[in-house]
Protein backbone atom coordinates (compact mmCIF):
# COMPACT_ATOMS: atom_id res chain seq x y z
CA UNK A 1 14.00 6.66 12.02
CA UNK A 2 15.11 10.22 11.79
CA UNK A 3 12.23 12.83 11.83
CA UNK A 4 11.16 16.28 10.67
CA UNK A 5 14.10 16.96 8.33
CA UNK A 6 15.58 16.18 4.79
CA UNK A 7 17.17 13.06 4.83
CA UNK A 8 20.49 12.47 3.16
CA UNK A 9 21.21 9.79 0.18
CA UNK A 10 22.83 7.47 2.57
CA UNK A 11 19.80 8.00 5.45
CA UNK A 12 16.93 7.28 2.31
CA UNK A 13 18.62 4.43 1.64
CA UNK A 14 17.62 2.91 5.47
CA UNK A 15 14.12 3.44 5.47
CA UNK A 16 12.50 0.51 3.68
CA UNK A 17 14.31 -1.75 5.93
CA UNK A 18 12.82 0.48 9.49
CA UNK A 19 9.39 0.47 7.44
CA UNK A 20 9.66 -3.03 7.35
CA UNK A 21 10.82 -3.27 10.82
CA UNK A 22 7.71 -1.49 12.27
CA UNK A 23 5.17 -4.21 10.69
CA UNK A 24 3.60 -5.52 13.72
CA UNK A 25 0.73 -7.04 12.15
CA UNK A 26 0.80 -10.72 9.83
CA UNK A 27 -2.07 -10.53 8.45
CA UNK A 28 -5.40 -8.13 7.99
CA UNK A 29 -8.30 -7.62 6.06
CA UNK A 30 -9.51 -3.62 4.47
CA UNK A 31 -11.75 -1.95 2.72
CA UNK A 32 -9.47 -0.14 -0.05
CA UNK A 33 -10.38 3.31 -2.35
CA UNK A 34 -8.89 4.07 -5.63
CA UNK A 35 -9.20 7.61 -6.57
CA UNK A 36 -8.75 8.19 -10.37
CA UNK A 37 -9.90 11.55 -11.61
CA UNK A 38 -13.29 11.41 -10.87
CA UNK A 39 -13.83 7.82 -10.38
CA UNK A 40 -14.24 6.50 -7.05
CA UNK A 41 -13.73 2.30 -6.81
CA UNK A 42 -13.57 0.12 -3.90
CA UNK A 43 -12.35 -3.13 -2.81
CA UNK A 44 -12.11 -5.82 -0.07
CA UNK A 45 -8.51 -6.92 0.39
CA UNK A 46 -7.19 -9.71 2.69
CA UNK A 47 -3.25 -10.33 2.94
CA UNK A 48 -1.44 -13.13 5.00
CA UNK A 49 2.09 -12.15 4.85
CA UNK A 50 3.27 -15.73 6.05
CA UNK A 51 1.42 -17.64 3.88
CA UNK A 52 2.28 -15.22 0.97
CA UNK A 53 -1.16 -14.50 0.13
CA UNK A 54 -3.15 -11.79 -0.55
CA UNK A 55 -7.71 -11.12 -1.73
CA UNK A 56 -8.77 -8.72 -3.54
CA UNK A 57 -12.60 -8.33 -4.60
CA UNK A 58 -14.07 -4.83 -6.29
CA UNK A 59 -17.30 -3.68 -6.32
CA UNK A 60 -18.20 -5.58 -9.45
CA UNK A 61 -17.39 -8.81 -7.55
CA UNK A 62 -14.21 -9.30 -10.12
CA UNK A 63 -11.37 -11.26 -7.52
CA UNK A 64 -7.74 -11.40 -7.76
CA UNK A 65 -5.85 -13.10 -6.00
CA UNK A 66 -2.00 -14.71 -5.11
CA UNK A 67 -2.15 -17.91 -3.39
CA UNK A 68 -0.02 -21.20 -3.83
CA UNK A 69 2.53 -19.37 -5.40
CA UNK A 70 0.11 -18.61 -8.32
CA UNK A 71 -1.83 -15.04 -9.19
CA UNK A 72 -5.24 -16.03 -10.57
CA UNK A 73 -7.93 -12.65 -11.87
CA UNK A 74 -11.27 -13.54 -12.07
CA UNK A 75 -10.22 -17.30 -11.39
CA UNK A 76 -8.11 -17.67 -14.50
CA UNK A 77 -4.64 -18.69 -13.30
CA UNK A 78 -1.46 -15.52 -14.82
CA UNK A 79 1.96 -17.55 -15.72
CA UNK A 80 3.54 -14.19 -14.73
CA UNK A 81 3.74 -13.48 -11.14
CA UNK A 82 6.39 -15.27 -9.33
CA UNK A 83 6.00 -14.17 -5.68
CA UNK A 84 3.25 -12.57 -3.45
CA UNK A 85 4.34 -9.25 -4.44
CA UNK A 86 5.07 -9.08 -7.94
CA UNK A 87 2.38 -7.90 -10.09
CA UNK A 88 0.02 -6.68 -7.96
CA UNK A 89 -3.38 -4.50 -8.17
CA UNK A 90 -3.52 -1.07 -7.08
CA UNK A 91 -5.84 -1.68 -4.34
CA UNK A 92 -3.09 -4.29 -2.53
CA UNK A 93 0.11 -2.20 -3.14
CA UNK A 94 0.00 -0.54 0.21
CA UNK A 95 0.59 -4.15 1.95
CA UNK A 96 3.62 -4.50 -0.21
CA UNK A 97 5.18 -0.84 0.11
CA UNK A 98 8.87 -2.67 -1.00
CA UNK A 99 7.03 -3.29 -4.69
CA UNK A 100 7.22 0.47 -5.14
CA UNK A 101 10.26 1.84 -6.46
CA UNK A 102 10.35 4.86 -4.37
CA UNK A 103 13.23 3.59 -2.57
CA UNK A 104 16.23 5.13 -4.43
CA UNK A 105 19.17 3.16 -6.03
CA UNK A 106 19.36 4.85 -9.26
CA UNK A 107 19.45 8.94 -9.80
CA UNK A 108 16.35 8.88 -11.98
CA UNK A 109 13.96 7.10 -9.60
CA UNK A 110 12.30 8.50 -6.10
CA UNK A 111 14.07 8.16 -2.89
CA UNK A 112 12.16 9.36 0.26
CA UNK A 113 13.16 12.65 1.45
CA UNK A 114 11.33 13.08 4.90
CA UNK A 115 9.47 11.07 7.65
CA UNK A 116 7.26 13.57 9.79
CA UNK A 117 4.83 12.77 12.71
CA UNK A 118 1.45 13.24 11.81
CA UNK A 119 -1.21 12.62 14.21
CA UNK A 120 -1.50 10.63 17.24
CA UNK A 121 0.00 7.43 15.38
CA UNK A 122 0.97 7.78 11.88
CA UNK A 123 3.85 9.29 9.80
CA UNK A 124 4.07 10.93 6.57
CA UNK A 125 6.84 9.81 4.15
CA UNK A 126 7.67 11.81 0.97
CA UNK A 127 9.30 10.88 -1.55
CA UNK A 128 11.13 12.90 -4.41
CA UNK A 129 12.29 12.09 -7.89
CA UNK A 130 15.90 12.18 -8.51
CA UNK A 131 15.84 14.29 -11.47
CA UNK A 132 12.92 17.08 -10.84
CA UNK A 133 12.61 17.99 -7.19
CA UNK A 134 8.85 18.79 -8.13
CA UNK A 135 7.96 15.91 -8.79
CA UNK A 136 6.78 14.23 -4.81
CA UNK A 137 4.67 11.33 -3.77
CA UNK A 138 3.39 10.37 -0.29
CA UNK A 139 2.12 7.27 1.69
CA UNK A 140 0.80 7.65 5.36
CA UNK A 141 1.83 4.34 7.94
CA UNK A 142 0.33 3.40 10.80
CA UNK A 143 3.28 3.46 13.17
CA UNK A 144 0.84 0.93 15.71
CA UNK A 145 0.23 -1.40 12.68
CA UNK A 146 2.75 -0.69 10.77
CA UNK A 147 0.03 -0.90 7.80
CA UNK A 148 0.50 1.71 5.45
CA UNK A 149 -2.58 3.36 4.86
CA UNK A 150 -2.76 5.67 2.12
CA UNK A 151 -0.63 5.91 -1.28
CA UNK A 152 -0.41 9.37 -3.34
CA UNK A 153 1.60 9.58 -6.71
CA UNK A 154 0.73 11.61 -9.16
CA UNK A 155 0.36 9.45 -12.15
CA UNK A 156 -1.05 6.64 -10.05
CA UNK A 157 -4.74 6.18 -8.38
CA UNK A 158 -4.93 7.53 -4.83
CA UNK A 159 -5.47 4.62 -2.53
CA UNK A 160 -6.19 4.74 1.04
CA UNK A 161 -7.11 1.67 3.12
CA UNK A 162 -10.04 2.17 5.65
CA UNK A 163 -11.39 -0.47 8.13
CA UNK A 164 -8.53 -2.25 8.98
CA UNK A 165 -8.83 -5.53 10.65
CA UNK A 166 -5.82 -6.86 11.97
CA UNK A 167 -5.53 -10.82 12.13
CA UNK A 168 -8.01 -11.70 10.00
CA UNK A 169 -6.55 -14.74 7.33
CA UNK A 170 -7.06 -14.59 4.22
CA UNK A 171 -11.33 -15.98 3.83
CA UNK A 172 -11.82 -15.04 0.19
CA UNK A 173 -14.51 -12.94 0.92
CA UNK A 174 -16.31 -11.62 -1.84
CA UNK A 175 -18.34 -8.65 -0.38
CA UNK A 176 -22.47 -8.14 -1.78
CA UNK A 177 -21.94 -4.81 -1.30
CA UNK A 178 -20.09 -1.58 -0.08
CA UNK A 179 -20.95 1.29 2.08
CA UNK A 180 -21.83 4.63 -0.51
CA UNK A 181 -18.36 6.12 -0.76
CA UNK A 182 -18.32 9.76 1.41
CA UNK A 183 -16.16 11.97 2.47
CA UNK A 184 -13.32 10.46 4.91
CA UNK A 185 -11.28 12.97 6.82
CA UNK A 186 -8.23 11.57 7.98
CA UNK A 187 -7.54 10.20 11.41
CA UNK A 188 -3.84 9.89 11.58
């Protein structure tokens, strides 16, 4: 990965790939927030990359899940989704960074623009949009995990995954309750 400057057309187009690369983790489980204006909701999410499932349960105890090469929400089985990563819930999107389409291939889309150290082990990627340099958006991975752990887009919920458990399988768990959302500074 090249660091701490703007990356050309031809380096954006390389990233996804060394993203992918530095997954070091099958499966997990999280505890995911989605920031929308003012609302604050969480979730429980569990994802099993090589079975090609993922769990996700919100605070109202609502599920949705991909499993068996069907989605189901709320139990009721979607005729849509065709693979673990199509269709998904905002809370589960940063397992499956490769659903965004941040990753160039046509002038009118994003394309990332810079990978910087932050922290002891994370990096920032930004991303710009083709046509209007102002417009950005950001994710933050965990370069042990390779998890990426926060989402930022400006028309989009802010997500940001938080008590990561690495090798956990996908249980189904459908959490009684979550801690009182606070204030989490970052530890990158």
């Amino acid at each position: 990965m090249i660091f701490d400057r703007r990356l050309s057309p031809d380096e954006s187009s390389t990233v996804l790939a060394e993203l992918q690369a530095l997954r070091a983790v099958d499966r997990f489980h999280a505890r995911a927030l989605l920031q929308a204006r003012d609302e604050i909701e969480q979730w429980h999410i569990e994802v099993d990359y090589a079975a090609e499932t993922w769990f996700a349960a919100n605070g109202l105890g609502e599920t949705d899940e991909f499993r068996g090469g069907t989605r189901r929400f709320r139990g009721e089985a979607l005729t849509y989704p065709t693979t673990v990563s199509d269709s998904l819930p905002s809370a589960v999107v940063p397992a499956f960074p490769e659903r965004l389409s941040w990753w160039g291939g046509h002038s009118h889309g994003y394309r990332p623009i810079m990978i910087e150290r932050i922290g002891k082990r994370s990096m920032l990627l930004t991303f710009e949009h083709g046509t209007d340099a102002s417009m950005r958006c950001t994710m933050v991975v965990d370069r042990e995990t390779g998890i990426v752990t926060r989402v930022m887009h400006f028309d989009s919920p802010y997500v940001m995954l938080l008590d990561i458990e690495p090798g956990k399988s996908v249980e189904r768990r459908v959490p009684q309750s979550f801690p009182e959302p606070e204030v989490v500074y970052p530890d990158y």
